[in-house]
Protein backbone atom coordinates (compact mmCIF):
# COMPACT_ATOMS: atom_id res chain seq x y z
CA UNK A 1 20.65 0.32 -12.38
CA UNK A 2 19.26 3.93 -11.64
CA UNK A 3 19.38 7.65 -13.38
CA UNK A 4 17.63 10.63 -12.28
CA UNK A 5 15.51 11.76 -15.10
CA UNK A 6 15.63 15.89 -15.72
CA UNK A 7 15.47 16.04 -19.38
CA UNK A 8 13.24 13.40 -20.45
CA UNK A 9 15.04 12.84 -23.53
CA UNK A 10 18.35 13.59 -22.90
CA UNK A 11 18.52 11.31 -19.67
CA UNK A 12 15.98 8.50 -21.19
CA UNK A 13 18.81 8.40 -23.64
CA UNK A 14 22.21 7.94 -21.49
CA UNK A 15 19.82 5.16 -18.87
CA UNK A 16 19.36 3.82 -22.23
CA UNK A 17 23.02 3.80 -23.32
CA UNK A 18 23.93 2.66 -20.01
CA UNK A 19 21.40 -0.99 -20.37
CA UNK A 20 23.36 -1.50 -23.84
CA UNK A 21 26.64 -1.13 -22.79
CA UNK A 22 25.37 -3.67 -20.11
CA UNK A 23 23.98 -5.63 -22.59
CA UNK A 24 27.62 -5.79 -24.58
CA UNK A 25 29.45 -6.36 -21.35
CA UNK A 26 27.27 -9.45 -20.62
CA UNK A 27 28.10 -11.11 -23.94
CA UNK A 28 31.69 -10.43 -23.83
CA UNK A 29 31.51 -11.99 -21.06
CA UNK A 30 29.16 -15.25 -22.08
CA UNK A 31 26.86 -14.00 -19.34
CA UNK A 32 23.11 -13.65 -20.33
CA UNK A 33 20.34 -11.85 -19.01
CA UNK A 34 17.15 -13.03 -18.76
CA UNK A 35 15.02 -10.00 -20.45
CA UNK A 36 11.99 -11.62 -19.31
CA UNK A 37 12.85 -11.60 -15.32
CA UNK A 38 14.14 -7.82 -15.77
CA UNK A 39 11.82 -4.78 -15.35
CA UNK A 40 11.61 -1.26 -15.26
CA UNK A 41 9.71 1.06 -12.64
CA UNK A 42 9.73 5.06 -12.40
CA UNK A 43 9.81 6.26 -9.06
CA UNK A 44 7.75 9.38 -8.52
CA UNK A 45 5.23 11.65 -6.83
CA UNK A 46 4.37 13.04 -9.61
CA UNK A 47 1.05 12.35 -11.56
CA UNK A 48 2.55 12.24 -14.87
CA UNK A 49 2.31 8.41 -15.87
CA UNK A 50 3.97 8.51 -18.95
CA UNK A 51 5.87 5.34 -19.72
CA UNK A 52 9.20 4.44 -21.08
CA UNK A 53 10.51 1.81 -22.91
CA UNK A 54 13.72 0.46 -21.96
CA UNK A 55 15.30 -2.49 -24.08
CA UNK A 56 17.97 -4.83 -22.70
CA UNK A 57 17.60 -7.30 -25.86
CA UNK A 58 14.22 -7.18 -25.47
CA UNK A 59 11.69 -4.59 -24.12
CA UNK A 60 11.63 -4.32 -20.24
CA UNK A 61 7.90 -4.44 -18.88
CA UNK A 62 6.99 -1.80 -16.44
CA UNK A 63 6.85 -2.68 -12.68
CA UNK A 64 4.27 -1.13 -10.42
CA UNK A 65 6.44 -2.48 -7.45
CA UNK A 66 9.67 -4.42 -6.68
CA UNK A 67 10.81 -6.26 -3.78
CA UNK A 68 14.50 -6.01 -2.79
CA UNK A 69 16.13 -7.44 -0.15
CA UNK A 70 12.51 -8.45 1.37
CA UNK A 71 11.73 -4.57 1.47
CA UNK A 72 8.71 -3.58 -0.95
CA UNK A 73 9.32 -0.45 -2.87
CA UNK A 74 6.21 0.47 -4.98
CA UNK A 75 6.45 3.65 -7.63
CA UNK A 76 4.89 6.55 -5.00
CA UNK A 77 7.56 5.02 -2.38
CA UNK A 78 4.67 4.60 -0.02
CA UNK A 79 5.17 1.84 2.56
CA UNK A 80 1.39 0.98 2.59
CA UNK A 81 1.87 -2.15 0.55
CA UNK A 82 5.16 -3.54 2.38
CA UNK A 83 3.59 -2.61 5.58
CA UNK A 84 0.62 -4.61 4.98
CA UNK A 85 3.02 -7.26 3.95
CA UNK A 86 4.71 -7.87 6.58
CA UNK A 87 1.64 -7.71 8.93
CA UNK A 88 0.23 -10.26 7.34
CA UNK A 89 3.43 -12.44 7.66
CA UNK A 90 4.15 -11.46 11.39
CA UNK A 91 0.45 -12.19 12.13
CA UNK A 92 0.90 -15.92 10.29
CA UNK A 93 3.81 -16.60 12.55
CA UNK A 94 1.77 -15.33 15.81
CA UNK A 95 -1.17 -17.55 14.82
CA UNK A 96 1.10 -20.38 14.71
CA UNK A 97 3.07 -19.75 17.72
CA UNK A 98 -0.29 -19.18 19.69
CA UNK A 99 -1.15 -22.73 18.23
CA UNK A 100 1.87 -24.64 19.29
CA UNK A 101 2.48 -23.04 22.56
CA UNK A 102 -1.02 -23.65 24.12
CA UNK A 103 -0.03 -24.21 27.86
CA UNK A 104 3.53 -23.55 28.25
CA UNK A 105 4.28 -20.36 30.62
CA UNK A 106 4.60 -16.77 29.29
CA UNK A 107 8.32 -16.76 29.47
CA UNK A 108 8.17 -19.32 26.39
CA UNK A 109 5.79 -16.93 24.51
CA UNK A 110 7.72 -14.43 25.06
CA UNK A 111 10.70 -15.88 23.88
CA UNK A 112 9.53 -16.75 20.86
CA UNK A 113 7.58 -13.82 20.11
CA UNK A 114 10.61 -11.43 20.58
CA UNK A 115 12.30 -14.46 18.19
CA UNK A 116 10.34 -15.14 15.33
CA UNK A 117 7.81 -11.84 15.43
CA UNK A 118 9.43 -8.54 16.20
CA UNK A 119 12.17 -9.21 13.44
CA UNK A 120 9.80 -9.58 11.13
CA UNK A 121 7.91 -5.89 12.06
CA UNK A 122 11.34 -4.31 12.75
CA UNK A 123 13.66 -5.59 9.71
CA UNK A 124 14.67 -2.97 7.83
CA UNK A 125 12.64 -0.61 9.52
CA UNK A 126 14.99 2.56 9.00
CA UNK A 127 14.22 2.51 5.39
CA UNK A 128 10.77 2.16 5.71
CA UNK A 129 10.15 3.74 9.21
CA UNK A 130 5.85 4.10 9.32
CA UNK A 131 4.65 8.05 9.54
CA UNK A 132 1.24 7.75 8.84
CA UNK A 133 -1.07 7.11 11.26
CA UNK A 134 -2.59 4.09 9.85
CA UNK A 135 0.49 1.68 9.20
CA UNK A 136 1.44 2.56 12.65
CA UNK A 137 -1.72 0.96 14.26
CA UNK A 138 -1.37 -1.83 11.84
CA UNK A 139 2.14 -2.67 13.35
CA UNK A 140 0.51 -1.39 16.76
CA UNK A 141 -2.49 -4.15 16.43
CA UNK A 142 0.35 -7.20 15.63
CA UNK A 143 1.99 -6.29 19.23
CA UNK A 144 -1.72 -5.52 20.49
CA UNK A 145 -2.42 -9.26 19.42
CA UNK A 146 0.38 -10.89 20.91
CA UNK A 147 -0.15 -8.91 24.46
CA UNK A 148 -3.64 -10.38 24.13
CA UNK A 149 -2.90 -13.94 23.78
CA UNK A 150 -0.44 -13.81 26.69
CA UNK A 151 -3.50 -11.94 28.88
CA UNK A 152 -6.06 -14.18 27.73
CA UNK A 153 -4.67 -17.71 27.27
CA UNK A 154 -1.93 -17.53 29.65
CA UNK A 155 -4.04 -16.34 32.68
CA UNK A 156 -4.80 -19.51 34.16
CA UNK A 157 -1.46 -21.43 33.92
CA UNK A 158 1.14 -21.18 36.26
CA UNK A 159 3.86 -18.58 35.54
């Protein structure tokens, strides 16, 4: 559930409305939510870090980042922090194909590089398309990597 807070008090009030009519809906329903699991995060540039308190049965802690639908949102919306994610992942699953395939041709690599790798650095990617210069080279140096290992540990077997 989202709003677009104007009026601090006005809209704080109808998100507010909105969770407790949620709330009522679940138990006429014999559904329960678990308060504990649920959070609340204000998305923002600005500076102003004033917090809210939401209540769906019980007060909703404030989230300095969510993941949905393995895409990391933080409150900024800076990708820095998924980015660096999913480097680190991609990287994991290099390191263990580089392990596994230590003699087979490049073709194999390469197969399971564009396999198991590049969905990893490209899922999603037109949500969370990299502008700044330095999440680009961190995607850059995962590729960078993988052309390495085929240069490298693939130049004396037989392709």
């Amino acid at each position: 559930m989202y709003g677009e807070i104007s009026d601090p008090i006005i809209d704080y009030q109808l998100l507010q409305n909105d969770l407790s009519n949620l709330s009522v809906w679940a138990r006429k329903w014999q559904l329960r939510f678990n308060a504990d699991k649920c959070e609340s995060m204000r998305i923002t540039h600005s500076r102003d870090r004033s917090e809210t308190n939401y209540f769906l049965e019980k007060p909703l802690k404030d989230a300095d980042n969510f993941k949905d639908l393995d895409v990391t949102i933080t409150r900024d919306l800076s990708w820095g922090n998924h980015i660096s994610i999913i480097v680190n992942k991609a990287n994991k699953v290099l390191g263990s194909i580089k392990r596994s395939v230590r003699t087979a041709n490049t073709n194999v690599f390469s197969m399971l590089y564009k396999s198991l790798v590049r969905p990893i650095l490209e899922y999603a990617i037109p949500v969370w398309c990299p502008y700044l210069v330095k999440d680009i080279h961190a995607l850059e140096n995962v590729q960078r990597r993988a052309f390495y290992v085929i240069l490298f540990n693939f130049a004396n077997c037989e392709l």
